[in-house]
Protein backbone atom coordinates (compact mmCIF):
# COMPACT_ATOMS: atom_id res chain seq x y z
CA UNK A 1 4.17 -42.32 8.14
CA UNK A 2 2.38 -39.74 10.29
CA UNK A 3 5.20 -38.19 12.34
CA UNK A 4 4.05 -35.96 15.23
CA UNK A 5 5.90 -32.60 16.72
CA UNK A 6 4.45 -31.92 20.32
CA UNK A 7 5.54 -28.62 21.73
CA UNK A 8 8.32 -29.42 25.40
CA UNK A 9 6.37 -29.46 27.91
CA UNK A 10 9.49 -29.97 30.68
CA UNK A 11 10.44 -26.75 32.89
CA UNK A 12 13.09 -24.14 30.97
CA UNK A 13 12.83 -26.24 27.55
CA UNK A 14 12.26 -24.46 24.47
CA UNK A 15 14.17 -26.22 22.19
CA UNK A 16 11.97 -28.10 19.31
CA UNK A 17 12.25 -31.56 17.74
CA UNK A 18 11.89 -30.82 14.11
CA UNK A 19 13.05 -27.59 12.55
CA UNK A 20 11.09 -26.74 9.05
CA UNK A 21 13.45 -28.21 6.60
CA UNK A 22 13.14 -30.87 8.33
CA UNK A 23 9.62 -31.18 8.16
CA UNK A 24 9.90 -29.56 4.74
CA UNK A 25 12.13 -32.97 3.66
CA UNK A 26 9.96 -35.26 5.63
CA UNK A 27 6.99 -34.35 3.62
CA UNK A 28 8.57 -34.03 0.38
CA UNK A 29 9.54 -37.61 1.04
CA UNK A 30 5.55 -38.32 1.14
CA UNK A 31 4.81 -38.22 5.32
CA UNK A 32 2.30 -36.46 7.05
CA UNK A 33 4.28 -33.82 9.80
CA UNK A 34 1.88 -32.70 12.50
CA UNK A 35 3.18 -30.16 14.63
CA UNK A 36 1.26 -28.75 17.90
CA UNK A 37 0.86 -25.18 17.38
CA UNK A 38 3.97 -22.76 19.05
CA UNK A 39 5.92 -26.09 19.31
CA UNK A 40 8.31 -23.99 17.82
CA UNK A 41 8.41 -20.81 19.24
CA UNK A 42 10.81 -21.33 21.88
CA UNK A 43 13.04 -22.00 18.69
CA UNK A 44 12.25 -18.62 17.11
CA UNK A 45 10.16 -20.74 14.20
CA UNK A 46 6.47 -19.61 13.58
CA UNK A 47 3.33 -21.77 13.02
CA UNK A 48 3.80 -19.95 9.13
CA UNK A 49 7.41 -21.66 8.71
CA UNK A 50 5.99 -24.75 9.28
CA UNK A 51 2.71 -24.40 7.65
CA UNK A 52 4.76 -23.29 4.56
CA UNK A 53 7.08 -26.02 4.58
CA UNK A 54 4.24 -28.40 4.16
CA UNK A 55 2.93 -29.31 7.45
CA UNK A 56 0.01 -29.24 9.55
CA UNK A 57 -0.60 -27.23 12.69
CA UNK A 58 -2.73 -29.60 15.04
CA UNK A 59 -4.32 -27.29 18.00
CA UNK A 60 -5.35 -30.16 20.49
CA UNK A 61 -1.95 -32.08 21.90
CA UNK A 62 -3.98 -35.54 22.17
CA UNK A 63 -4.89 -35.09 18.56
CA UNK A 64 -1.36 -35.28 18.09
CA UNK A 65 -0.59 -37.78 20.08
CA UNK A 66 -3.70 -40.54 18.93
CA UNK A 67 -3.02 -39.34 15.23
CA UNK A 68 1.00 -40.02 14.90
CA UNK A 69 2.70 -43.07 14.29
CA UNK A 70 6.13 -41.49 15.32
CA UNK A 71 6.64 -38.86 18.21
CA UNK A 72 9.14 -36.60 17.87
CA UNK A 73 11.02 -34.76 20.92
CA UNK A 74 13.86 -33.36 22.95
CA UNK A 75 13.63 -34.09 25.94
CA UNK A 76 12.64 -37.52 27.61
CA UNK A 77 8.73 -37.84 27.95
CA UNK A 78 6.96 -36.45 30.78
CA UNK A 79 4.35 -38.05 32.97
CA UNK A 80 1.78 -36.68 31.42
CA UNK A 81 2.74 -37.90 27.66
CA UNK A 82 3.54 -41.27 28.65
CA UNK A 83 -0.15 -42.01 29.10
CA UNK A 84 -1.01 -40.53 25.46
CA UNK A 85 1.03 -43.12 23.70
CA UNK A 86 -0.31 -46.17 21.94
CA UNK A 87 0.54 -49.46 21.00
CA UNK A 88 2.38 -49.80 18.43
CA UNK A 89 4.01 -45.92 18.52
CA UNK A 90 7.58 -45.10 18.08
CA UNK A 91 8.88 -42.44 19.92
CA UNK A 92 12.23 -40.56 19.24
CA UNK A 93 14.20 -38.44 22.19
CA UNK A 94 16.61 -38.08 24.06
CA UNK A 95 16.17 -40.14 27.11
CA UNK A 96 18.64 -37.94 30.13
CA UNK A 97 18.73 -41.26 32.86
CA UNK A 98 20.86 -39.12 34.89
């Protein structure tokens, strides 16, 4: 499975999906982790720490989002992401319907 990290795009988050262990165990376990470059920054994780645990840094978001079978966030999608998914994509967040 291709499993993709876009960087929060919501005002005042800068949390990130997938730490790298996590991506580090993902692709151990034989999946592909794309993560959009400074996803995790707002984390205080560098493009190295994931690069080293075994993923790959993707520069262009819709790359991301065309390329992964699974989307991985925080927080609920925004506007704008909802029109980047595709048929047949799982997406996993936490959905806030306050």
């Amino acid at each position: 499975m291709i499993i993709g990290v876009p960087k929060e795009i919501k005002a005042d988050e800068y949390r990130v999906s997938l730490l790298p262990v996590g991506a580090h165990l993902l692709t151990e376990d034989g999946h592909t982790v794309l993560v959009e470059k400074q996803a995790g920054s707002g984390s205080g994780f560098s493009d190295h720490d994931y690069t080293a645990a075994g993923a790959k840094l993707i520069d262009n978001v819709d790359d991301l989002f065309n390329d992964s079978d699974l989307i991985v966030k925080v927080k609920e999608p925004q506007s704008i992401e909802t029109k980047k998914f595709h048929s047949g994509q799982l997406i996993f967040t936490y959905f806030h319907f306050a």
